[in-house]
N, C-alpha and C. Protein backbone atom coordinates (compact mmCIF):
# COMPACT_ATOMS: atom_id res chain seq x y z
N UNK A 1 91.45 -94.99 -1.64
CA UNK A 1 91.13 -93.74 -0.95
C UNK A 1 91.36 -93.94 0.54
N UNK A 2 92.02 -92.94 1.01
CA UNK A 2 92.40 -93.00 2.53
C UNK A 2 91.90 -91.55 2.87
N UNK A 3 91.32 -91.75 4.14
CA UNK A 3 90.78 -90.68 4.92
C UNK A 3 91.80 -90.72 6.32
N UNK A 4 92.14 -89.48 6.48
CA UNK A 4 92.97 -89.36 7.88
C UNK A 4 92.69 -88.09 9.29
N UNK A 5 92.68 -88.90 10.13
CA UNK A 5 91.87 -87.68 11.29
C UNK A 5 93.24 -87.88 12.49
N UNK A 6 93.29 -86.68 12.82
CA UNK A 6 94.38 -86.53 13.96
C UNK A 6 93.86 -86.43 15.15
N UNK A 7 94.78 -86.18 16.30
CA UNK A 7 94.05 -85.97 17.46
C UNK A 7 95.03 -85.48 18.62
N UNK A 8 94.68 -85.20 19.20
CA UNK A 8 95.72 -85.68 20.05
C UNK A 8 96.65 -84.07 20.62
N UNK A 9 96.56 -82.58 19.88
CA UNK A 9 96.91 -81.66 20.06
C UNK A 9 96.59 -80.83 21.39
N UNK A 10 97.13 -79.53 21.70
CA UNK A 10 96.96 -79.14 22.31
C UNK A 10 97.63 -78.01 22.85
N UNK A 11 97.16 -77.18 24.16
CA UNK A 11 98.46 -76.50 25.06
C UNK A 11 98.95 -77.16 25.77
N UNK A 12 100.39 -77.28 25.57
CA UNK A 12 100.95 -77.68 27.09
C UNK A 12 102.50 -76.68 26.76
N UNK A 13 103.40 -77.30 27.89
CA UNK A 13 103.93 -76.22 28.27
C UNK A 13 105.29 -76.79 28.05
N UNK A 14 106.40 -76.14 27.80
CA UNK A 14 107.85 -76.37 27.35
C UNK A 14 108.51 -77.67 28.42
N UNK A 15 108.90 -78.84 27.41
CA UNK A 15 109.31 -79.86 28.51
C UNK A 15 108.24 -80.90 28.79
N UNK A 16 107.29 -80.62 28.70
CA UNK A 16 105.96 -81.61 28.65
C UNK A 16 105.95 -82.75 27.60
N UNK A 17 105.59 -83.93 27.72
CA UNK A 17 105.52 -84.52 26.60
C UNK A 17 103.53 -84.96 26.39
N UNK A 18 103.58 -85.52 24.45
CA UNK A 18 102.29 -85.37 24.19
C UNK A 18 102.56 -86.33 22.95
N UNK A 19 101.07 -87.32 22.87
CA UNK A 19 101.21 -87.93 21.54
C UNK A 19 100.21 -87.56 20.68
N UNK A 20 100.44 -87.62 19.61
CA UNK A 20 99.39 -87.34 18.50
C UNK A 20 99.56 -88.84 17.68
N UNK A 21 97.89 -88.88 17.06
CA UNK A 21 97.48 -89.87 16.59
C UNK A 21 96.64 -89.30 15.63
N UNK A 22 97.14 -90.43 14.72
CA UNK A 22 96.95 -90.28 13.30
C UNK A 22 95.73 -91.60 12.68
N UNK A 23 94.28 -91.65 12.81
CA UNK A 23 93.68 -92.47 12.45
C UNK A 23 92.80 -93.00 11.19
N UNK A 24 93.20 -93.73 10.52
CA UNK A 24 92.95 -93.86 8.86
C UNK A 24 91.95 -94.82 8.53
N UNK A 25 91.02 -94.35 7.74
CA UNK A 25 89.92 -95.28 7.27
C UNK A 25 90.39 -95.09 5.95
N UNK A 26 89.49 -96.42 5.46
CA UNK A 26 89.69 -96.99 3.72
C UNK A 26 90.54 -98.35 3.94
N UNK A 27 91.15 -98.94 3.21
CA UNK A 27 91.33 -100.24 2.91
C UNK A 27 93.44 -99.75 2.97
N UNK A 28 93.42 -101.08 3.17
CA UNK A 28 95.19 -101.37 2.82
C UNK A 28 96.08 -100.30 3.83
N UNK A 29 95.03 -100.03 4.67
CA UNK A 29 96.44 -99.11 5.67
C UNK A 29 97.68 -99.24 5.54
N UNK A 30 98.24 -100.46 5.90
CA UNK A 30 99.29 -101.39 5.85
C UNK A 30 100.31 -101.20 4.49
N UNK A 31 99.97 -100.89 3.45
CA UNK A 31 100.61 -100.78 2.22
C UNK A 31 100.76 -99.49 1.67
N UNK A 32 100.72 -98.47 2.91
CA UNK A 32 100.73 -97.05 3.15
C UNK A 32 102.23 -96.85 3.76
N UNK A 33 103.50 -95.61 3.62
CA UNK A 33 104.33 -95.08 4.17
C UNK A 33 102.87 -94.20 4.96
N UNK A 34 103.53 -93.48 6.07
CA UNK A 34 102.78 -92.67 6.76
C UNK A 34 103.99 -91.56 6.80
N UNK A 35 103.82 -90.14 7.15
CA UNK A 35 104.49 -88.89 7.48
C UNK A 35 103.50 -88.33 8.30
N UNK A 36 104.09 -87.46 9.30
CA UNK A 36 104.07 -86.49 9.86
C UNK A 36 104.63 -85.05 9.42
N UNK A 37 104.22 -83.91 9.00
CA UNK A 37 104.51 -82.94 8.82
C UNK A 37 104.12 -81.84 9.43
N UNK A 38 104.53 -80.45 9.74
CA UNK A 38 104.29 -79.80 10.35
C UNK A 38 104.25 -78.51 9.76
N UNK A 39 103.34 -77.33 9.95
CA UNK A 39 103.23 -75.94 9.67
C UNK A 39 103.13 -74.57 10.42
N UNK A 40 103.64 -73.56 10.52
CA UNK A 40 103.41 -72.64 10.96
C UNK A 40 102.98 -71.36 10.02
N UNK A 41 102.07 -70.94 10.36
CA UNK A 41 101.40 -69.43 9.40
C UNK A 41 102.51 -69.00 9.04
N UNK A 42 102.48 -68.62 7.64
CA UNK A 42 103.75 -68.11 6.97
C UNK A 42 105.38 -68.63 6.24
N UNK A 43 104.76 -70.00 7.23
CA UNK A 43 106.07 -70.67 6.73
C UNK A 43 105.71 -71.67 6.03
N UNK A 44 106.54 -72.74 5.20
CA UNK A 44 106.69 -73.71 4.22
C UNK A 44 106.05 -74.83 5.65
N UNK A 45 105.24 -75.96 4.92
CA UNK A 45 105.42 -76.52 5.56
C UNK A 45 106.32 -77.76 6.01
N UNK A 46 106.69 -78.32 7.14
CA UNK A 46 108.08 -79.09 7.74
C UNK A 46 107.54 -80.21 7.84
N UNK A 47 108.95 -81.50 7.17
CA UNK A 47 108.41 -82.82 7.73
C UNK A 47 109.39 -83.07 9.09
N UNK A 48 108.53 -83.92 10.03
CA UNK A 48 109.10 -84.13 11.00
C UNK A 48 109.32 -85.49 11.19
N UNK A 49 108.65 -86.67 10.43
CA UNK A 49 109.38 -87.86 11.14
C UNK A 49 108.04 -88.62 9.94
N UNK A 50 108.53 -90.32 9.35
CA UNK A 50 107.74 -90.81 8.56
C UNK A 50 107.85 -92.28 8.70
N UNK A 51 107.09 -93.03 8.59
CA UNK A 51 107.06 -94.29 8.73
C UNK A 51 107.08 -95.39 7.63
N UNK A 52 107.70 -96.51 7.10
CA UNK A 52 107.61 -97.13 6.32
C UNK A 52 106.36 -98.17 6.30
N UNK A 53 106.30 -98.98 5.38
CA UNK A 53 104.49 -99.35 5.65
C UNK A 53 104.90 -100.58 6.97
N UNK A 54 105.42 -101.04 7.07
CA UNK A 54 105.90 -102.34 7.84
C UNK A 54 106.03 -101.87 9.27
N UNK A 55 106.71 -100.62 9.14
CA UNK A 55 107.02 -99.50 10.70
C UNK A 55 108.45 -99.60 11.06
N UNK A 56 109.21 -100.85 9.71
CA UNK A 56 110.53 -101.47 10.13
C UNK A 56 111.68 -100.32 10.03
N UNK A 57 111.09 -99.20 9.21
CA UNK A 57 112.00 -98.26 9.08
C UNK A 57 111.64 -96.86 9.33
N UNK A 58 112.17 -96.17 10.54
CA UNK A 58 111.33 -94.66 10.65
C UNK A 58 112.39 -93.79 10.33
N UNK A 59 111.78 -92.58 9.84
CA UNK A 59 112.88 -90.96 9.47
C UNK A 59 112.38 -90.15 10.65
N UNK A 60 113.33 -89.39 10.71
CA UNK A 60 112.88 -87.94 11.49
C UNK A 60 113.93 -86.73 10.88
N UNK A 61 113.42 -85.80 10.99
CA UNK A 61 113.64 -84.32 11.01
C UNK A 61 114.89 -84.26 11.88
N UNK A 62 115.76 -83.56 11.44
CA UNK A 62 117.22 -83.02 12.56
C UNK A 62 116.52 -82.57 13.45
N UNK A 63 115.98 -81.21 13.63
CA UNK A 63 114.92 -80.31 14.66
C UNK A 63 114.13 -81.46 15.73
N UNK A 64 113.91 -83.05 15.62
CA UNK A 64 112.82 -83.25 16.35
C UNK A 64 113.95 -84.62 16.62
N UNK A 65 114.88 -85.20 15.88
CA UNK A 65 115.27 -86.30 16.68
C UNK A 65 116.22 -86.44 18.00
N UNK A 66 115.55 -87.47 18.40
CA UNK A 66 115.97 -87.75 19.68
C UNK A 66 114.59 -87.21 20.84
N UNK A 67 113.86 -86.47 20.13
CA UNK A 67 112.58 -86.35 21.48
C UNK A 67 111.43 -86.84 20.65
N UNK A 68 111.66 -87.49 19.47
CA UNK A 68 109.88 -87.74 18.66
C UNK A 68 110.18 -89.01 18.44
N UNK A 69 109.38 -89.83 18.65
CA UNK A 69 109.35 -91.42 17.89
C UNK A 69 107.86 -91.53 17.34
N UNK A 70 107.83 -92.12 15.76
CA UNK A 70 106.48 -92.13 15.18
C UNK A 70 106.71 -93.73 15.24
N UNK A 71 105.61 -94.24 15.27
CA UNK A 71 105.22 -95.33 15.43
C UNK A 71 103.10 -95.85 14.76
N UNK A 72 103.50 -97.38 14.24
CA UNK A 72 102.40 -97.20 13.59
C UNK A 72 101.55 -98.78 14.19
N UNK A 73 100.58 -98.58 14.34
CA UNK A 73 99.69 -99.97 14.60
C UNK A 73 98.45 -100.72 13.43
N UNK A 74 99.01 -101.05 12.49
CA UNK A 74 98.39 -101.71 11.51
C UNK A 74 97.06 -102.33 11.63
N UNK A 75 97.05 -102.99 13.13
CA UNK A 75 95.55 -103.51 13.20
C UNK A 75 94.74 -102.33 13.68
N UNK A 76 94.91 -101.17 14.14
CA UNK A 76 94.51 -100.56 14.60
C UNK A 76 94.33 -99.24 13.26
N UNK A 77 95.01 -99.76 12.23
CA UNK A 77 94.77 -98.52 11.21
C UNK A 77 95.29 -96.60 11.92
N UNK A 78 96.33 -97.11 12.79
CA UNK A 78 96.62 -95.68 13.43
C UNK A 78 97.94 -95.51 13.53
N UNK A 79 98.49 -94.36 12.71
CA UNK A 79 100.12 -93.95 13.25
C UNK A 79 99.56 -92.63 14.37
N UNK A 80 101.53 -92.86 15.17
CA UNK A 80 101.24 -92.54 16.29
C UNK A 80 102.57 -91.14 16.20
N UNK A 81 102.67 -90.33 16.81
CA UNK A 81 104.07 -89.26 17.40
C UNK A 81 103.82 -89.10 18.53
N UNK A 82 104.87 -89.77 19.06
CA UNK A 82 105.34 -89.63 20.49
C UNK A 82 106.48 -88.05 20.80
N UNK A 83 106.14 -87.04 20.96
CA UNK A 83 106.49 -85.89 21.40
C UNK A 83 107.49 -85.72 23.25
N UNK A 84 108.66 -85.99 23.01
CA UNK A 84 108.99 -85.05 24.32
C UNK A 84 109.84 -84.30 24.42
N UNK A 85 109.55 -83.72 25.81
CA UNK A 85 110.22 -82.55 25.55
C UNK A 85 110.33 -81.32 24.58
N UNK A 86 109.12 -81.21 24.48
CA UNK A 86 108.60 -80.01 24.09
C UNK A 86 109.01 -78.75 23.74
N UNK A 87 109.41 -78.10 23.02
CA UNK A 87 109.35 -76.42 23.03
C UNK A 87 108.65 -75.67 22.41
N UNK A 88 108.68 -74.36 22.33
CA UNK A 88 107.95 -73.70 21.93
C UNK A 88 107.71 -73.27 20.24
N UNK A 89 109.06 -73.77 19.84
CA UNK A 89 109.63 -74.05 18.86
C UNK A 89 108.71 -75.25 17.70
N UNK A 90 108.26 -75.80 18.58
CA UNK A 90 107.26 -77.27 18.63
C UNK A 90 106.15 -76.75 17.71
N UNK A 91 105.67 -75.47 18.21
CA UNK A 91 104.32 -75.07 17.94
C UNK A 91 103.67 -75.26 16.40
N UNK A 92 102.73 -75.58 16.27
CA UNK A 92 102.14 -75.64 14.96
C UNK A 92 101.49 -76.41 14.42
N UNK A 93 100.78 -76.45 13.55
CA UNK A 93 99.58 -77.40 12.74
C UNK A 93 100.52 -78.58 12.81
N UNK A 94 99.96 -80.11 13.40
CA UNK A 94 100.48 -80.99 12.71
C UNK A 94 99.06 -81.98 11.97
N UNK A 95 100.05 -82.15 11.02
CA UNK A 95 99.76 -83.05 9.80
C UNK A 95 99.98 -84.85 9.57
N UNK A 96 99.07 -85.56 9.44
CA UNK A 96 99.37 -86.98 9.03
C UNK A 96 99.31 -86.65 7.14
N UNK A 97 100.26 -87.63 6.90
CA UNK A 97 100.23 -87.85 5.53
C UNK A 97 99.87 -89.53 4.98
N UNK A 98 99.68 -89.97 3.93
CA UNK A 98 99.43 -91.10 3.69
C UNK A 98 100.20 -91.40 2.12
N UNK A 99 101.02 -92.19 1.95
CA UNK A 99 101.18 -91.95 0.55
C UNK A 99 101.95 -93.45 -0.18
N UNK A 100 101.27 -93.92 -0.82
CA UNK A 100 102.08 -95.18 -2.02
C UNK A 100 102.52 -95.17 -3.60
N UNK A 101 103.61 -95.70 -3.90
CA UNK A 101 104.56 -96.22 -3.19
C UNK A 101 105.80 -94.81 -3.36
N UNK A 102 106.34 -94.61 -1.87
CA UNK A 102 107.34 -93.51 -1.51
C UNK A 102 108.36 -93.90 -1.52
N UNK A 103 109.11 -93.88 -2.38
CA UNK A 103 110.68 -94.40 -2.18
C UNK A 103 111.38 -93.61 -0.82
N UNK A 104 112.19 -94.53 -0.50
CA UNK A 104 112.67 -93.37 1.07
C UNK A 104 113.37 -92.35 0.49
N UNK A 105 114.12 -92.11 -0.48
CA UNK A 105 115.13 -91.09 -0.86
C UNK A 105 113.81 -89.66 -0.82
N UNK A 106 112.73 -90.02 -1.29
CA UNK A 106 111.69 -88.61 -1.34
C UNK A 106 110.84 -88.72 0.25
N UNK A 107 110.65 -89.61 0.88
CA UNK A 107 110.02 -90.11 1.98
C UNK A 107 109.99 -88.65 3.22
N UNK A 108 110.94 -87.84 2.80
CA UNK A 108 110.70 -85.97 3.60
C UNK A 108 109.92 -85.56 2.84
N UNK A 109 109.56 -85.69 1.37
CA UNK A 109 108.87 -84.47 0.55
C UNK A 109 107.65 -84.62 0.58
N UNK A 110 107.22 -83.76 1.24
CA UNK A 110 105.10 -84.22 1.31
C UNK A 110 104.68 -84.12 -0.25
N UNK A 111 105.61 -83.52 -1.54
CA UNK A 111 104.72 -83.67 -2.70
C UNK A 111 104.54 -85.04 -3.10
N UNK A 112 105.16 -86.04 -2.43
CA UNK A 112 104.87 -87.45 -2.91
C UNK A 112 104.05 -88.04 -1.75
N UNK A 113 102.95 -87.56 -1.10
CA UNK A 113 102.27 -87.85 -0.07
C UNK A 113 100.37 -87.75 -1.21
N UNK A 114 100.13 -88.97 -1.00
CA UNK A 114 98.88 -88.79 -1.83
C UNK A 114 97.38 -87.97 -1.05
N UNK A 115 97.43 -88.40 0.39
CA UNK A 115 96.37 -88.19 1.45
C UNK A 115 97.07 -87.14 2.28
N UNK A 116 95.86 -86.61 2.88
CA UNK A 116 96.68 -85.57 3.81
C UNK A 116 95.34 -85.56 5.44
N UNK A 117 95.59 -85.13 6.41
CA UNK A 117 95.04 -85.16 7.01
C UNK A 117 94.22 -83.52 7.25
N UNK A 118 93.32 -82.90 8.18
CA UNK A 118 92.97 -81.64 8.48
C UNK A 118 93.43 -81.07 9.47
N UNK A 119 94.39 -81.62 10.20
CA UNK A 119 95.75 -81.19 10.68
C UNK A 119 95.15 -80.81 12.58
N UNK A 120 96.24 -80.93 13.43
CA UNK A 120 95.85 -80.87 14.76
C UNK A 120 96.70 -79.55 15.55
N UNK A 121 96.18 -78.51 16.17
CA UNK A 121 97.32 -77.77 16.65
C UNK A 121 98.00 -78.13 17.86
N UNK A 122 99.07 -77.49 17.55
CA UNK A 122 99.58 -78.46 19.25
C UNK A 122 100.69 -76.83 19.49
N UNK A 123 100.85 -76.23 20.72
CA UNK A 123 100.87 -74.98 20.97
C UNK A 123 101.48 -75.07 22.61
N UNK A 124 103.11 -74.67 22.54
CA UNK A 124 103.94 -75.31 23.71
C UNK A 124 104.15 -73.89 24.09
N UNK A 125 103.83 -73.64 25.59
CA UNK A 125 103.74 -72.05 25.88
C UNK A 125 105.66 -72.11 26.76
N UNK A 126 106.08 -71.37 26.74
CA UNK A 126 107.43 -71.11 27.50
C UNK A 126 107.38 -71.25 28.79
């Protein structure tokens, strides 16, 4: 059982950068893929970037690469999204996921994500 709490959301403003953190209690962090996903009212929700359990291998989203790096600290039981450059586009619930074992070929699809987090808003004004 993994429990996951985010943090890290907010307003800021187009071009700004911001990290969100993803912090996990329960056992075996480490033997966890991690995801980041994202939602907006009405829409499906989006993955944006995922971590392998080691951290040796990260994904991202077309929409977010090149301004997001996820990153994970094992002793610390915490994945991380590094956000820049911002848009408004940005806006929306984000999500930590937790999930074993994820083959990378499904490693975008949150239905193979076992844990989910209660999600952080983060809200990039123009």
């Amino acid at each position: 059982q993994v429990q996951l709490v985010e943090s890290g959301g907010g307003l800021v403003q187009a071009g700004d950068s911001l990290v969100l953190s993803c912090a996990a209690s329960g056992r075996a962090f480490s033997s966890y893929t991690m995801g980041w996903f994202r939602q907006v009212p009405g829409k499906d929700r989006e993955f944006v970037a995922a971590v392998t359990k080691s951290g040796a291998s990260t994904h991202y989203a077309d929409s977010v690469k090149g301004r997001v790096t996820i990153s994970r600290d094992n002793a610390k039981n915490t994945v991380y999204l590094q956000m820049n450059s911002l848009k408004p586009e940005d806006t929306a619930v984000y999500y930590c996921a937790a999930g074993q074992p994820i083959p990378i070929r499904t490693i975008r699809d949150g239905r193979t994500y076992n844990y989910w987090g209660q999600g952080t808003q983060l809200t990039v004004s123009s």
